[in-house]
N, C-alpha and C. Protein backbone atom coordinates (compact mmCIF):
# COMPACT_ATOMS: atom_id res chain seq x y z
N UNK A 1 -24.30 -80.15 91.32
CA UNK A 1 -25.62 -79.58 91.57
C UNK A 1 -26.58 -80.09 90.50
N UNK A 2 -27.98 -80.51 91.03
CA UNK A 2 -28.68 -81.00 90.25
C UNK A 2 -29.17 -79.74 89.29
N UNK A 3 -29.67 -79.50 87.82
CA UNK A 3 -30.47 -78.48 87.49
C UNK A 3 -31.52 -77.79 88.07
N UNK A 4 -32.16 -77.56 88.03
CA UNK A 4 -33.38 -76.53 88.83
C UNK A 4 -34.46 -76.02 87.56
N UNK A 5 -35.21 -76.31 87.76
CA UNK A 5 -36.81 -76.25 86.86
C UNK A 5 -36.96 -75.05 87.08
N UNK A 6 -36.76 -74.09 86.04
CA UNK A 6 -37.03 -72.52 86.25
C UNK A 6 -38.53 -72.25 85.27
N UNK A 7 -39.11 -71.51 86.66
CA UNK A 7 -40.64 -70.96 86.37
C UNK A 7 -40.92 -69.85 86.33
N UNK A 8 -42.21 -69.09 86.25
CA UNK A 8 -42.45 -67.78 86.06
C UNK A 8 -42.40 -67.46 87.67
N UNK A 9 -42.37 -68.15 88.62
CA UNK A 9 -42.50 -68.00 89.57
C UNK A 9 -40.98 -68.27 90.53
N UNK A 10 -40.07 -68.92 90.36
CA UNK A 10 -38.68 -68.93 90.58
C UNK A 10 -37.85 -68.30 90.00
N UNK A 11 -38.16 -67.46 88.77
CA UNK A 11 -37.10 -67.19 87.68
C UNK A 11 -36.66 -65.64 88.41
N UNK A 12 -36.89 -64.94 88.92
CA UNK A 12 -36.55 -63.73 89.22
C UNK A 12 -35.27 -64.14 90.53
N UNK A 13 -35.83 -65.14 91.57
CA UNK A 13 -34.62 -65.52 92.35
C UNK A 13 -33.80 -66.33 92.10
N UNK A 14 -34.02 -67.28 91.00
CA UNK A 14 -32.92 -68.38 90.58
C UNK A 14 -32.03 -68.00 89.39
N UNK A 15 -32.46 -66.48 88.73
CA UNK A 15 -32.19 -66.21 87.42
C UNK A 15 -31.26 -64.57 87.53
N UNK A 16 -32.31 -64.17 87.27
CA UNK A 16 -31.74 -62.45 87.78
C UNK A 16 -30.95 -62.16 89.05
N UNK A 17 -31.42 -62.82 89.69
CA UNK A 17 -30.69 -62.32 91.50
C UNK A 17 -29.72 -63.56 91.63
N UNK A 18 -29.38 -64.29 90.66
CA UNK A 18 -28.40 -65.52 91.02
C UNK A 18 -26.91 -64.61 90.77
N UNK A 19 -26.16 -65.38 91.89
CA UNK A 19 -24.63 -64.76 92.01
C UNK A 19 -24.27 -65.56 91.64
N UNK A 20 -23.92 -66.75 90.63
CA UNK A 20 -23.30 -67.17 89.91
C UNK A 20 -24.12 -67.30 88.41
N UNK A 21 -23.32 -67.41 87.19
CA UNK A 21 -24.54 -67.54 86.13
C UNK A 21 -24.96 -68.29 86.02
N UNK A 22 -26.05 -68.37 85.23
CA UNK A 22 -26.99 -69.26 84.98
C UNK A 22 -27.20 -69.62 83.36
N UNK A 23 -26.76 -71.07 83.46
CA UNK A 23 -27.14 -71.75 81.88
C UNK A 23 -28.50 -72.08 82.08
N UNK A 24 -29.56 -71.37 80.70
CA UNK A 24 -31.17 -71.55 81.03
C UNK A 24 -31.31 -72.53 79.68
N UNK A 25 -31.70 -73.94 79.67
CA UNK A 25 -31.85 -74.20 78.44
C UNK A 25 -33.25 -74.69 78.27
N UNK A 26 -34.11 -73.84 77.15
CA UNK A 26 -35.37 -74.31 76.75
C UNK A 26 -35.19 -75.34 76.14
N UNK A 27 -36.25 -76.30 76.06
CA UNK A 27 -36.61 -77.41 76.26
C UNK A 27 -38.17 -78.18 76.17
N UNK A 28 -38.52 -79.08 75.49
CA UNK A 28 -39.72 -80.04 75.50
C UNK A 28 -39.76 -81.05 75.35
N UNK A 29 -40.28 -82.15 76.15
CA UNK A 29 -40.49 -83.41 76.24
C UNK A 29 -40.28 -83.82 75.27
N UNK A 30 -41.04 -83.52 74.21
CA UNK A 30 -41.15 -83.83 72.55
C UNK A 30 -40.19 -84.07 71.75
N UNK A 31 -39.42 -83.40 72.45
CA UNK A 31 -38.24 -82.45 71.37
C UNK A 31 -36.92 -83.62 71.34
N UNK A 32 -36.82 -84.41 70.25
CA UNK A 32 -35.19 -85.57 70.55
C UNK A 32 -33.90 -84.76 71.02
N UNK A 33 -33.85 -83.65 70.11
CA UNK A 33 -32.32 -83.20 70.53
C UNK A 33 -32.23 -82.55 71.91
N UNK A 34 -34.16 -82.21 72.26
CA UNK A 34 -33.77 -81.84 73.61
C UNK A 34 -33.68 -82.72 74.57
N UNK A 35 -33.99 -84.08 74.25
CA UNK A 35 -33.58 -84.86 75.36
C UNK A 35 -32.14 -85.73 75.31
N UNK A 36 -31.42 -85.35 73.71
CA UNK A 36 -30.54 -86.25 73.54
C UNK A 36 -29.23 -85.06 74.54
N UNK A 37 -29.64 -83.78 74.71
CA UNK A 37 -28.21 -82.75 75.08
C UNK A 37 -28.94 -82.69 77.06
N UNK A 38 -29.84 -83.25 77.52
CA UNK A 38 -30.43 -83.65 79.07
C UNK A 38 -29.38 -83.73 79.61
N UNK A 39 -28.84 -85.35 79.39
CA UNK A 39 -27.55 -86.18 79.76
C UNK A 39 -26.38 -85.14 80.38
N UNK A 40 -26.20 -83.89 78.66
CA UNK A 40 -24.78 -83.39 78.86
C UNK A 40 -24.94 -82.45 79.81
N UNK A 41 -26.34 -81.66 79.87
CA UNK A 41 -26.75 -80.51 81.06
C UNK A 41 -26.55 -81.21 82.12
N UNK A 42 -26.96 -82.08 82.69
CA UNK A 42 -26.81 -83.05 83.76
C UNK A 42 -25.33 -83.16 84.21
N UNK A 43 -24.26 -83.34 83.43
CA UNK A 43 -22.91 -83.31 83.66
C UNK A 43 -22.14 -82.14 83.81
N UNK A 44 -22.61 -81.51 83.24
CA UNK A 44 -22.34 -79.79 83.41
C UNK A 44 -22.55 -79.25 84.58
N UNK A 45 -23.86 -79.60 84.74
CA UNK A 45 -24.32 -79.16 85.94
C UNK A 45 -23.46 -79.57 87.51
N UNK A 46 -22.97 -81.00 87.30
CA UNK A 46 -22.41 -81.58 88.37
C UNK A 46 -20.77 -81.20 88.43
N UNK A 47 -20.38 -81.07 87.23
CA UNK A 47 -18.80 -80.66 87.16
C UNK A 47 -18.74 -79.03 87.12
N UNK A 48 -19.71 -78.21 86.94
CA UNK A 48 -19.50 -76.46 87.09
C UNK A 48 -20.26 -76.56 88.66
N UNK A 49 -20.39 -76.96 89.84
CA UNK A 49 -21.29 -77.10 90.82
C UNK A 49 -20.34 -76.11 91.65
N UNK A 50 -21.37 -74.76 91.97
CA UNK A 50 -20.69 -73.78 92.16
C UNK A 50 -20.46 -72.47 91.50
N UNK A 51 -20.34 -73.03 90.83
CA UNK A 51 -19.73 -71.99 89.31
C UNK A 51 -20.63 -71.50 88.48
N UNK A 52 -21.64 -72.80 88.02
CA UNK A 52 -22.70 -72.25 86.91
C UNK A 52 -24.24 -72.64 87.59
N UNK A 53 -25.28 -72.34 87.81
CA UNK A 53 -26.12 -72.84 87.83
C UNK A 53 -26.54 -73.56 86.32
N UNK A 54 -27.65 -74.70 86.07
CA UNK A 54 -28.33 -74.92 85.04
C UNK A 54 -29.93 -74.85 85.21
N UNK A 55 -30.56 -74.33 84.49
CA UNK A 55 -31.90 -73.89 84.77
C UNK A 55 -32.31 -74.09 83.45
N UNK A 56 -33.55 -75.24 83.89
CA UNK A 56 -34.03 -76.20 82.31
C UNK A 56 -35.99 -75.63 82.71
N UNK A 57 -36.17 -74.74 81.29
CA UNK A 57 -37.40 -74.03 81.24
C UNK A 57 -38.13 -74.93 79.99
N UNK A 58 -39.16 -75.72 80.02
CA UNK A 58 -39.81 -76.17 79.77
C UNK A 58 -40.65 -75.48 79.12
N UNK A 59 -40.82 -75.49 77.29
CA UNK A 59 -41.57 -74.23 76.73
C UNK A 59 -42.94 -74.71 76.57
N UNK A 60 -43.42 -75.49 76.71
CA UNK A 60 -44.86 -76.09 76.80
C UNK A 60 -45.52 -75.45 77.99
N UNK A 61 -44.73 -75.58 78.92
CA UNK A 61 -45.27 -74.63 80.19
C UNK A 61 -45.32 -73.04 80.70
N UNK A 62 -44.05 -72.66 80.34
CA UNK A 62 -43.99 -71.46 80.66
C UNK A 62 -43.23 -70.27 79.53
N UNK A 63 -44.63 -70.06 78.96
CA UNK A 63 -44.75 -69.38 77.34
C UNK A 63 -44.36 -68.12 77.56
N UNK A 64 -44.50 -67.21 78.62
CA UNK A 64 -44.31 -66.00 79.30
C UNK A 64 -42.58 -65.83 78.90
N UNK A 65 -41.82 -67.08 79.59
CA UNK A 65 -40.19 -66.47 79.53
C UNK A 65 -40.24 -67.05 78.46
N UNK A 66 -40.89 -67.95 77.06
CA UNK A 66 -40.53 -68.13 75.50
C UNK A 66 -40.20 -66.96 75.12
N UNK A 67 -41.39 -66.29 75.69
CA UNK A 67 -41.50 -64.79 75.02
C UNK A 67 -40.62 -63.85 75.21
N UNK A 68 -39.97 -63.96 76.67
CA UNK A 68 -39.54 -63.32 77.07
C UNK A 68 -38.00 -63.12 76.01
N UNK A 69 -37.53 -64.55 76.02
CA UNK A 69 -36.30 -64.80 75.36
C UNK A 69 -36.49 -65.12 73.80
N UNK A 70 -37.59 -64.38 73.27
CA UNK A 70 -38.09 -64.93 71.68
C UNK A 70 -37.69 -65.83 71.71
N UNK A 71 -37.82 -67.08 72.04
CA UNK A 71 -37.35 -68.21 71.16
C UNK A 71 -38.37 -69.31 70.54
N UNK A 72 -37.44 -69.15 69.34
CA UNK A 72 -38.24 -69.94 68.30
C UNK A 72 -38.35 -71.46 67.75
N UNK A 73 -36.62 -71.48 68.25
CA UNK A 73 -36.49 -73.11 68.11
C UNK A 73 -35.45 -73.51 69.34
N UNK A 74 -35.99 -74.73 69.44
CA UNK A 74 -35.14 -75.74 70.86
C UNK A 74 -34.51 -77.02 70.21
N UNK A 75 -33.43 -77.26 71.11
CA UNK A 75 -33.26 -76.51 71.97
C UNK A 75 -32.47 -75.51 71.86
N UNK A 76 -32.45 -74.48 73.21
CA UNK A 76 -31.97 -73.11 72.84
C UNK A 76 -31.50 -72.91 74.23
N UNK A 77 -30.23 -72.71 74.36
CA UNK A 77 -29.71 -72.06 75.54
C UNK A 77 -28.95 -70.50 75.21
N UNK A 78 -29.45 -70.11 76.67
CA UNK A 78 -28.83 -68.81 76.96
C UNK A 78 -27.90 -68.30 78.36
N UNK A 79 -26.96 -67.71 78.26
CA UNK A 79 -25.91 -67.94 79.63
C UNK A 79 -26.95 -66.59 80.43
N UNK A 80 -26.89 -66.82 81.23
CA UNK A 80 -27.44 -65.21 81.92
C UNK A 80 -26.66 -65.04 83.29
N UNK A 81 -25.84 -63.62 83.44
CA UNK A 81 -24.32 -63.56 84.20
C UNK A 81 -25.00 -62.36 84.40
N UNK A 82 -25.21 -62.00 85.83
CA UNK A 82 -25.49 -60.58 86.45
C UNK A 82 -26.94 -60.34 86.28
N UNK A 83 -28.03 -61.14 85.47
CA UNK A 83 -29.22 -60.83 85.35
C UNK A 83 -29.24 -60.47 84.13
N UNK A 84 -28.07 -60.53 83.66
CA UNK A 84 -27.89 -60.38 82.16
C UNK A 84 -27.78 -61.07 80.77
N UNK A 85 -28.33 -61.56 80.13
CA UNK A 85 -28.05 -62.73 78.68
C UNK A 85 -26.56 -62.17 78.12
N UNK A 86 -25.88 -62.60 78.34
CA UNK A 86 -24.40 -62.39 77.65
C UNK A 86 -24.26 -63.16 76.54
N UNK A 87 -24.67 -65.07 76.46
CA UNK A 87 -24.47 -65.37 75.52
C UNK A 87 -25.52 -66.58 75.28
N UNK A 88 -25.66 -67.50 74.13
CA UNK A 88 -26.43 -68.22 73.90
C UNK A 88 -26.25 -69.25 72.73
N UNK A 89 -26.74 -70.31 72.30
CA UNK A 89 -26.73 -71.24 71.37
C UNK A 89 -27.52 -71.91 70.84
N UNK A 90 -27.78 -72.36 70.15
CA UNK A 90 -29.00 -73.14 69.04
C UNK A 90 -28.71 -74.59 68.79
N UNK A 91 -29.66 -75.26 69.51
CA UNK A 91 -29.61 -77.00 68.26
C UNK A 91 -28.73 -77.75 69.36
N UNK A 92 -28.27 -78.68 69.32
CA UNK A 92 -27.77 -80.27 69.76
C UNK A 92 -25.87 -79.87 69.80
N UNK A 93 -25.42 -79.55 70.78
CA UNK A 93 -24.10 -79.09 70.42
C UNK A 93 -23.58 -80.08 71.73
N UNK A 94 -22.42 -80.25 70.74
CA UNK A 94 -21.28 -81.00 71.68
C UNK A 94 -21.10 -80.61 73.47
N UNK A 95 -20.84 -81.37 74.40
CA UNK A 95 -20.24 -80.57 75.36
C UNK A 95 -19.16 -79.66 75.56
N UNK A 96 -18.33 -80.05 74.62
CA UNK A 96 -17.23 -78.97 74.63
C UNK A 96 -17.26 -77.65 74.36
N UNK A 97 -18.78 -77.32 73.20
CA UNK A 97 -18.50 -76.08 72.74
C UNK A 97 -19.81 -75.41 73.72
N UNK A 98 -20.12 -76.39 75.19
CA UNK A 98 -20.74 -75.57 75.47
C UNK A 98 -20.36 -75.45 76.88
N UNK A 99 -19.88 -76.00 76.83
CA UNK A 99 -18.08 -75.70 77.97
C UNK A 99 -17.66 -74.48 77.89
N UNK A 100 -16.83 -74.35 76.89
CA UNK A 100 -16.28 -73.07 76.16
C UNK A 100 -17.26 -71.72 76.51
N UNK A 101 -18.26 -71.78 75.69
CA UNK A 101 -19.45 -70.56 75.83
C UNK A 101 -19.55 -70.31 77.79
N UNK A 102 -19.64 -71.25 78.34
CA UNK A 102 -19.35 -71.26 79.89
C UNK A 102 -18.22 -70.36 80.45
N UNK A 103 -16.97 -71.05 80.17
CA UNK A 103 -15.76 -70.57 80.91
C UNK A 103 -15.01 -69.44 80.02
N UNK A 104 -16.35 -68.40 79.01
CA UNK A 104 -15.64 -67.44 78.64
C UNK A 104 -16.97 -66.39 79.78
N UNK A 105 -17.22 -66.44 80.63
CA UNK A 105 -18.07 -65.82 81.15
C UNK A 105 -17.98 -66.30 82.54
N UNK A 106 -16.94 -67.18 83.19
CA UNK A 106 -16.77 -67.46 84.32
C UNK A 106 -15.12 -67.14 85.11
């Protein structure tokens, strides 16, 4: 499954009401490490297909869910399972350890 561009305007049906969880990772053009960990969301996305959604929120655009999820620095992911943030991570991380953070919530 390809990722999915989550907005103030998709996020309630692609996010909260999603029956499988959802990896949300903020993100900006700008940002190197956020485009250097793209690649690994991209692979994640295609090998959990089914299992995890990935939902890539763009903080230049939609300041509303920054806020929502305080976040201060990117990139920054958060798992959200039932409509719920269960878990989350900071900065440029391997695929494996964000594998792991995955399949303890799947």
């Amino acid at each position: 499954m390809k990722e999915i561009k989550i907005t103030s305007e998709n996020y309630q049906d692609e996010v909260i009401k999603s029956d499988i969880p959802v990896l949300l990772d903020f993100w900006a053009e700008w940002c190197s490490p956020c485009q250097m960990i793209g690649p690994i969301l991209s692979e994640i996305a295609d090998e959990f297909d089914g299992k995890v959604k990935v939902g890539k929120i763009n903080v230049d655009d939609e300041t509303e869910l920054v806020r929502e999820y305080k976040v201060e620095s990117i990139p920054m992911m958060y798992l959200i399972k039932n409509g719920e943030n269960v878990d989350g991570m900071l900065g440029l991380n391997p695929k494996e350890k964000i594998i792991a953070m995955i399949e303890k919530h799947i």
